[in-house]
PDB file of N, CA and C in Angstrom:
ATOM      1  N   UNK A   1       0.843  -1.182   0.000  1.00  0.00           N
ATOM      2  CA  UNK A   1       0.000   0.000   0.000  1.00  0.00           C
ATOM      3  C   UNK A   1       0.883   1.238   0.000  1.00  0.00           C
ATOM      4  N   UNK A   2       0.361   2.381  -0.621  1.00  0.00           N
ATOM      5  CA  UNK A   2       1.077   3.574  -0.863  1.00  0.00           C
ATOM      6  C   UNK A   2       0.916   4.427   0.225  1.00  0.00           C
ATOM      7  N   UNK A   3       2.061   5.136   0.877  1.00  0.00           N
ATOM      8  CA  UNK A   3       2.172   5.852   2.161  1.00  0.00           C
ATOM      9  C   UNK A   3       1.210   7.467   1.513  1.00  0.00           C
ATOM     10  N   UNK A   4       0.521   8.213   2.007  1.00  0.00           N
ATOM     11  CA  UNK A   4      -0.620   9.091   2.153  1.00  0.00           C
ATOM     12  C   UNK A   4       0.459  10.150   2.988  1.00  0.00           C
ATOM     13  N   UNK A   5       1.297  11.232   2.513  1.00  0.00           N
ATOM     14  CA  UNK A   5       1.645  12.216   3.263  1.00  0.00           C
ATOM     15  C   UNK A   5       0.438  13.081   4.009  1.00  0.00           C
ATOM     16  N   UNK A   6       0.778  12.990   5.145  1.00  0.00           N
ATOM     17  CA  UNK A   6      -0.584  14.582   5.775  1.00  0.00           C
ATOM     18  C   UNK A   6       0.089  15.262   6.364  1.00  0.00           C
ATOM     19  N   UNK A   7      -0.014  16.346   6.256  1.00  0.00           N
ATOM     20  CA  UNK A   7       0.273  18.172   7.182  1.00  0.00           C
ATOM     21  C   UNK A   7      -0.915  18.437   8.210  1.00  0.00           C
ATOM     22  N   UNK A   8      -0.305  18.700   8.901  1.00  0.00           N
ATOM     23  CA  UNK A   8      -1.124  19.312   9.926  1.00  0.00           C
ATOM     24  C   UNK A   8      -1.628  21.115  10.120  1.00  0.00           C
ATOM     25  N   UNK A   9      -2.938  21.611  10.115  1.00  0.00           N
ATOM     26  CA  UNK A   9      -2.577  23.265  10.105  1.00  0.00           C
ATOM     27  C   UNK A   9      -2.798  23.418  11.600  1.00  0.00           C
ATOM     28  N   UNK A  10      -2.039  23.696  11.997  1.00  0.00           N
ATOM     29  CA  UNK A  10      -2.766  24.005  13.806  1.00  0.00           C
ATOM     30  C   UNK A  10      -1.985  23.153  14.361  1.00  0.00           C
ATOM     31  N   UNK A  11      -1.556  22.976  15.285  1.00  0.00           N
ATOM     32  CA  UNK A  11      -1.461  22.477  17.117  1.00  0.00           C
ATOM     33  C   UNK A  11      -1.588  22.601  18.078  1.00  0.00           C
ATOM     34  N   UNK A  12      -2.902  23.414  17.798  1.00  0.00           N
ATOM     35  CA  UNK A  12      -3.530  23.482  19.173  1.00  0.00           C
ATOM     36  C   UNK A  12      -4.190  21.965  19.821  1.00  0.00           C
ATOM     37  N   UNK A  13      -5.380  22.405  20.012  1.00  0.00           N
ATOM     38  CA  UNK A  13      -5.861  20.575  20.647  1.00  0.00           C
ATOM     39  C   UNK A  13      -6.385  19.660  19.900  1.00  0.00           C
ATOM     40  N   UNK A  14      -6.749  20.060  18.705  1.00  0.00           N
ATOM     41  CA  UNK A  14      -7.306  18.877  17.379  1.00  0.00           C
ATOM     42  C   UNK A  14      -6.172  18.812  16.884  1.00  0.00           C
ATOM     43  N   UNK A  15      -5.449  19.802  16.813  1.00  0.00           N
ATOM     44  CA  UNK A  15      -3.827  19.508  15.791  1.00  0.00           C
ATOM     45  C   UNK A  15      -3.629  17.987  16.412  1.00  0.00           C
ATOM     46  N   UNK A  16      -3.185  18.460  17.894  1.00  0.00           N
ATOM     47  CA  UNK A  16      -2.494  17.475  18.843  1.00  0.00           C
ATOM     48  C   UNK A  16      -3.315  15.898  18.718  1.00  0.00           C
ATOM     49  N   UNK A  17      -4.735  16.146  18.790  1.00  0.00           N
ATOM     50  CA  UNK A  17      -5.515  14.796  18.397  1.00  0.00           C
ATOM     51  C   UNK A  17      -5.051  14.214  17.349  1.00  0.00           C
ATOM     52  N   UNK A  18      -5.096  15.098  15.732  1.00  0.00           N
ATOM     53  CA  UNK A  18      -4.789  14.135  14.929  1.00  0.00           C
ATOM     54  C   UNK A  18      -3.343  13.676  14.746  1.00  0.00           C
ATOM     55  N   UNK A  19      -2.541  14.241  15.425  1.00  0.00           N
ATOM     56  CA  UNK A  19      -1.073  13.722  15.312  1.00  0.00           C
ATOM     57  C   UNK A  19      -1.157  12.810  16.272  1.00  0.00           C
ATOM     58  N   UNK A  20      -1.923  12.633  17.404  1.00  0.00           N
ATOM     59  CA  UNK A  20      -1.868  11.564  17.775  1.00  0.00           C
ATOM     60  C   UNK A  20      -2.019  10.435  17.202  1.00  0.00           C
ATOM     61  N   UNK A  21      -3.436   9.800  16.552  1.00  0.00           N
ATOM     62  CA  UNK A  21      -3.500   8.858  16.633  1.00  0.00           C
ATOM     63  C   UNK A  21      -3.011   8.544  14.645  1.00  0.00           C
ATOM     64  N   UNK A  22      -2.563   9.569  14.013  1.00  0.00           N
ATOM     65  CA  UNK A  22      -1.606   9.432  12.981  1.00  0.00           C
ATOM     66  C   UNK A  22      -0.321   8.765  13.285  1.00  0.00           C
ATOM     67  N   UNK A  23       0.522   9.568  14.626  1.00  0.00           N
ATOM     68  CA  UNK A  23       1.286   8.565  15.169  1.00  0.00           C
ATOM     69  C   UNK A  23       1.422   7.226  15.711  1.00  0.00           C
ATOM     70  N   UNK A  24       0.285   7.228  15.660  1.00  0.00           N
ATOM     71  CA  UNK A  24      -0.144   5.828  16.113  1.00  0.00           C
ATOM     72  C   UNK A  24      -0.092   4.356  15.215  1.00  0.00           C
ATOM     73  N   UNK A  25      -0.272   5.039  13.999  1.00  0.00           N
ATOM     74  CA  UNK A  25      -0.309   4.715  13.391  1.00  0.00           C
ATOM     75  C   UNK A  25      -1.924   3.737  13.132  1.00  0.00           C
ATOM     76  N   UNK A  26      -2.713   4.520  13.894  1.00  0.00           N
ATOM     77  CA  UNK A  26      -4.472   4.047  13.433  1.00  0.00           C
ATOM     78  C   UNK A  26      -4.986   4.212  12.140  1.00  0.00           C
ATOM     79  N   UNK A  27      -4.563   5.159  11.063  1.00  0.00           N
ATOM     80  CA  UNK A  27      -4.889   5.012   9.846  1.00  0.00           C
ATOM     81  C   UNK A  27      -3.796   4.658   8.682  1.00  0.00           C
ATOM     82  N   UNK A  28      -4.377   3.705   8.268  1.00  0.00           N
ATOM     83  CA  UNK A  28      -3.410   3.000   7.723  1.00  0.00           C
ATOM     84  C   UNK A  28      -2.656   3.581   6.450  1.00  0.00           C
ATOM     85  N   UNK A  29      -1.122   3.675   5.675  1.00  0.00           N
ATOM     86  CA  UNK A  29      -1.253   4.683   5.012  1.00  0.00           C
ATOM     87  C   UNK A  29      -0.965   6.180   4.965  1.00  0.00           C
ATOM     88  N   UNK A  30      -1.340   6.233   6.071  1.00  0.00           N
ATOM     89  CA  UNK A  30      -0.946   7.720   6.756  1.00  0.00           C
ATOM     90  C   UNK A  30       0.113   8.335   7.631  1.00  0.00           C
ATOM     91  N   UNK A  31       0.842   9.204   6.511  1.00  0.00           N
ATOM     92  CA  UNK A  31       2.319   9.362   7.850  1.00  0.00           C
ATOM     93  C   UNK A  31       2.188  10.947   7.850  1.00  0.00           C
ATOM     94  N   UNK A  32       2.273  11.541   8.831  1.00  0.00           N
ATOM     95  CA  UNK A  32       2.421  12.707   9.466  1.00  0.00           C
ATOM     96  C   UNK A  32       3.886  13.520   9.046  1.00  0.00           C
ATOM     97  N   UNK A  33       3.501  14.050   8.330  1.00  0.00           N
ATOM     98  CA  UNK A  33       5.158  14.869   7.681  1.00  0.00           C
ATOM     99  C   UNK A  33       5.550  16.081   7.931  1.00  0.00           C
ATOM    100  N   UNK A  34       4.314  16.942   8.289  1.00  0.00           N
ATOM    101  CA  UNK A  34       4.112  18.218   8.042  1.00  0.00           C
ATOM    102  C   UNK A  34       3.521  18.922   9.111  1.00  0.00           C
ATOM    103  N   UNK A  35       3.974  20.153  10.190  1.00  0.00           N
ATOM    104  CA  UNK A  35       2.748  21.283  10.684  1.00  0.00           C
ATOM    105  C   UNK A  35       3.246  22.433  10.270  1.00  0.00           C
ATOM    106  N   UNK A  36       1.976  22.916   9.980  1.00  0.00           N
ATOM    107  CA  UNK A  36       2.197  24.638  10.280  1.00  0.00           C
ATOM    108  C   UNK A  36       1.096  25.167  11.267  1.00  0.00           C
ATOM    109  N   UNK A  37       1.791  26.310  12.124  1.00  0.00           N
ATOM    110  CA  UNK A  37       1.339  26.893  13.322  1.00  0.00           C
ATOM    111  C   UNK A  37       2.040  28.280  13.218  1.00  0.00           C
ATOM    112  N   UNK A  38       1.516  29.258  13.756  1.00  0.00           N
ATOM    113  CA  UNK A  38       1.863  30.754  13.524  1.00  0.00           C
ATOM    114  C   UNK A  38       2.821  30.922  14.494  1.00  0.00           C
ATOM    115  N   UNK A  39       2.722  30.199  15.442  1.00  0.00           N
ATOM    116  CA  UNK A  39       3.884  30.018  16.695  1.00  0.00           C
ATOM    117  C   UNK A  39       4.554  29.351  16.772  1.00  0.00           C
ATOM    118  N   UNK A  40       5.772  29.629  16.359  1.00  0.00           N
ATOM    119  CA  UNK A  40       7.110  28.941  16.063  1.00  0.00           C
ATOM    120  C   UNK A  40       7.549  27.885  17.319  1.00  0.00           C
ATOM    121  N   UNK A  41       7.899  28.822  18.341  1.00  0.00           N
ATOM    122  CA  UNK A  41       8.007  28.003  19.804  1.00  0.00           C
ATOM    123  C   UNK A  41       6.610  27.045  20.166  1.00  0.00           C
ATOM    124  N   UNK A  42       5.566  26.730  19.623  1.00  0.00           N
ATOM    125  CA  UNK A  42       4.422  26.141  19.992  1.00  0.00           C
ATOM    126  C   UNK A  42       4.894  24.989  19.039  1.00  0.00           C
ATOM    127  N   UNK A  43       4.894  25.348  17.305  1.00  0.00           N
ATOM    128  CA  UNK A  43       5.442  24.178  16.579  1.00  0.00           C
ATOM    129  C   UNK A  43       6.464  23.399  17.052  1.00  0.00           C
ATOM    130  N   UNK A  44       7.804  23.846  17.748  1.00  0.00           N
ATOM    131  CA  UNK A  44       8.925  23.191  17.820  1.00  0.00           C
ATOM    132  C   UNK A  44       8.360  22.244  19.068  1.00  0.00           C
ATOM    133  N   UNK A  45       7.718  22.965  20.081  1.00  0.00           N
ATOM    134  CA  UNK A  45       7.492  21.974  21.215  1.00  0.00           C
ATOM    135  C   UNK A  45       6.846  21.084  20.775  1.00  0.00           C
ATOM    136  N   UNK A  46       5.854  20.687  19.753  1.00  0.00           N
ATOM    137  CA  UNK A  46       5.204  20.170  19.615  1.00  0.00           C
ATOM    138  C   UNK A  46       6.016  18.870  18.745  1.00  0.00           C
ATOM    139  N   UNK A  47       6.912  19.484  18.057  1.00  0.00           N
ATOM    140  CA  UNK A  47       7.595  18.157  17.241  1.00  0.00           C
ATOM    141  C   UNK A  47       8.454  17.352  18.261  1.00  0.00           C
ATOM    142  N   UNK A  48       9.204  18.439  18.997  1.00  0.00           N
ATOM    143  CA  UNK A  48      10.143  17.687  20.215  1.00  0.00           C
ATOM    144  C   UNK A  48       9.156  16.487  21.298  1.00  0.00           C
ATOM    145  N   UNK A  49       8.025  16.916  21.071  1.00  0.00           N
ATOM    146  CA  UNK A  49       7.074  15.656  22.220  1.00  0.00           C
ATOM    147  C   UNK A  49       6.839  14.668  21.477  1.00  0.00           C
ATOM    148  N   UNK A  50       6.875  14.208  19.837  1.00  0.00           N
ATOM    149  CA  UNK A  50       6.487  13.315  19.221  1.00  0.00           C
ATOM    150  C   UNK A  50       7.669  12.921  18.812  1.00  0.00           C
ATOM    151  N   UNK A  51       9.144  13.418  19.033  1.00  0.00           N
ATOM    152  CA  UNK A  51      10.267  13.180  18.835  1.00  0.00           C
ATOM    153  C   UNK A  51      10.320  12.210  17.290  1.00  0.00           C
ATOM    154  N   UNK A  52       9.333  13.500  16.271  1.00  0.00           N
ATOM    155  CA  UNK A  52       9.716  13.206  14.779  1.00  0.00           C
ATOM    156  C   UNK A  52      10.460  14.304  14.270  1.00  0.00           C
ATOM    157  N   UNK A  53      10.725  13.671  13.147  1.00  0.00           N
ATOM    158  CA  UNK A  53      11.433  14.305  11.889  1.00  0.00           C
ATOM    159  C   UNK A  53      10.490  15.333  11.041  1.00  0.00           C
ATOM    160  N   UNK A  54       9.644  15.612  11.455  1.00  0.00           N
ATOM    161  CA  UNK A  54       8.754  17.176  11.014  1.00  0.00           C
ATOM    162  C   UNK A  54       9.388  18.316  10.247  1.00  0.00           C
ATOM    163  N   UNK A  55       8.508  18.334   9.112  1.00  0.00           N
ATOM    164  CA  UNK A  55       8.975  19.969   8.258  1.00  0.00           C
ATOM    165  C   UNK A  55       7.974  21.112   9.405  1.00  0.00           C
ATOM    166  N   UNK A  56       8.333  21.916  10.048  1.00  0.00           N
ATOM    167  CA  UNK A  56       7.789  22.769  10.526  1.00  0.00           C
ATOM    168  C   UNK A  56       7.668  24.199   9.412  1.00  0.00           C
ATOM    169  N   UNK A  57       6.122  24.250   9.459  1.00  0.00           N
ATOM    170  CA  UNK A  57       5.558  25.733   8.818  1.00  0.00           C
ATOM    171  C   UNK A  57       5.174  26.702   9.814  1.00  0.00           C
ATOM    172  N   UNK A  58       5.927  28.194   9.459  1.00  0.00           N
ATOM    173  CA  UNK A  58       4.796  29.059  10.278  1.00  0.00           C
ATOM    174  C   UNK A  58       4.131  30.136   9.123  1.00  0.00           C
ATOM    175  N   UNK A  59       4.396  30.235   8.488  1.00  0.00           N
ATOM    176  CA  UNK A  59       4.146  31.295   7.151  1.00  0.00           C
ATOM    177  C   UNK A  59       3.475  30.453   6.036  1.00  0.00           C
ATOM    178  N   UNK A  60       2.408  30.617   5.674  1.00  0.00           N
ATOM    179  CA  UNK A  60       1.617  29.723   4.792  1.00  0.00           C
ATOM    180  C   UNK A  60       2.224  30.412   3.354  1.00  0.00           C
ATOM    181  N   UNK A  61       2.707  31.758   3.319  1.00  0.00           N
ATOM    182  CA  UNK A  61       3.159  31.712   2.072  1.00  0.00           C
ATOM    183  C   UNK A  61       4.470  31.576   2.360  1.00  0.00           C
ATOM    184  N   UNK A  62       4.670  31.112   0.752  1.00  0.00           N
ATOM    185  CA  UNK A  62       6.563  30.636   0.897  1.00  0.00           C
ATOM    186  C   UNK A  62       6.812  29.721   0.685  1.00  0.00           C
TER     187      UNK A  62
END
């Protein structure tokens, strides 16, 4: 089966839901590659707790 890249927009508390159970690996297919969040220090904490390899966005253009 073919891996399904997803981005995340947000990390606030649904961000955080669906990276959860993406990490989880509950949908099959689906790997978590990507957030963007307007808060840089909010994005980074957020990759450092799932201790992935994340492209972090804060600027949607660019």
């Amino acid at each position: 089966m073919e891996q399904v890249r997803i981005g995340i927009i947000g990390v606030g508390n649904m961000g955080i839901a669906h990276a959860s159970y993406l990490d989880q690996g509950e949908i099959n297919g689906a790997v978590l590659t990507a957030i963007l969040d307007h808060n840089k220090e909010q994005a980074d904490s957020f990759v450092e707790k799932l201790n992935k390899d994340l492209q972090v966005f804060t600027d949607m253009v660019g």
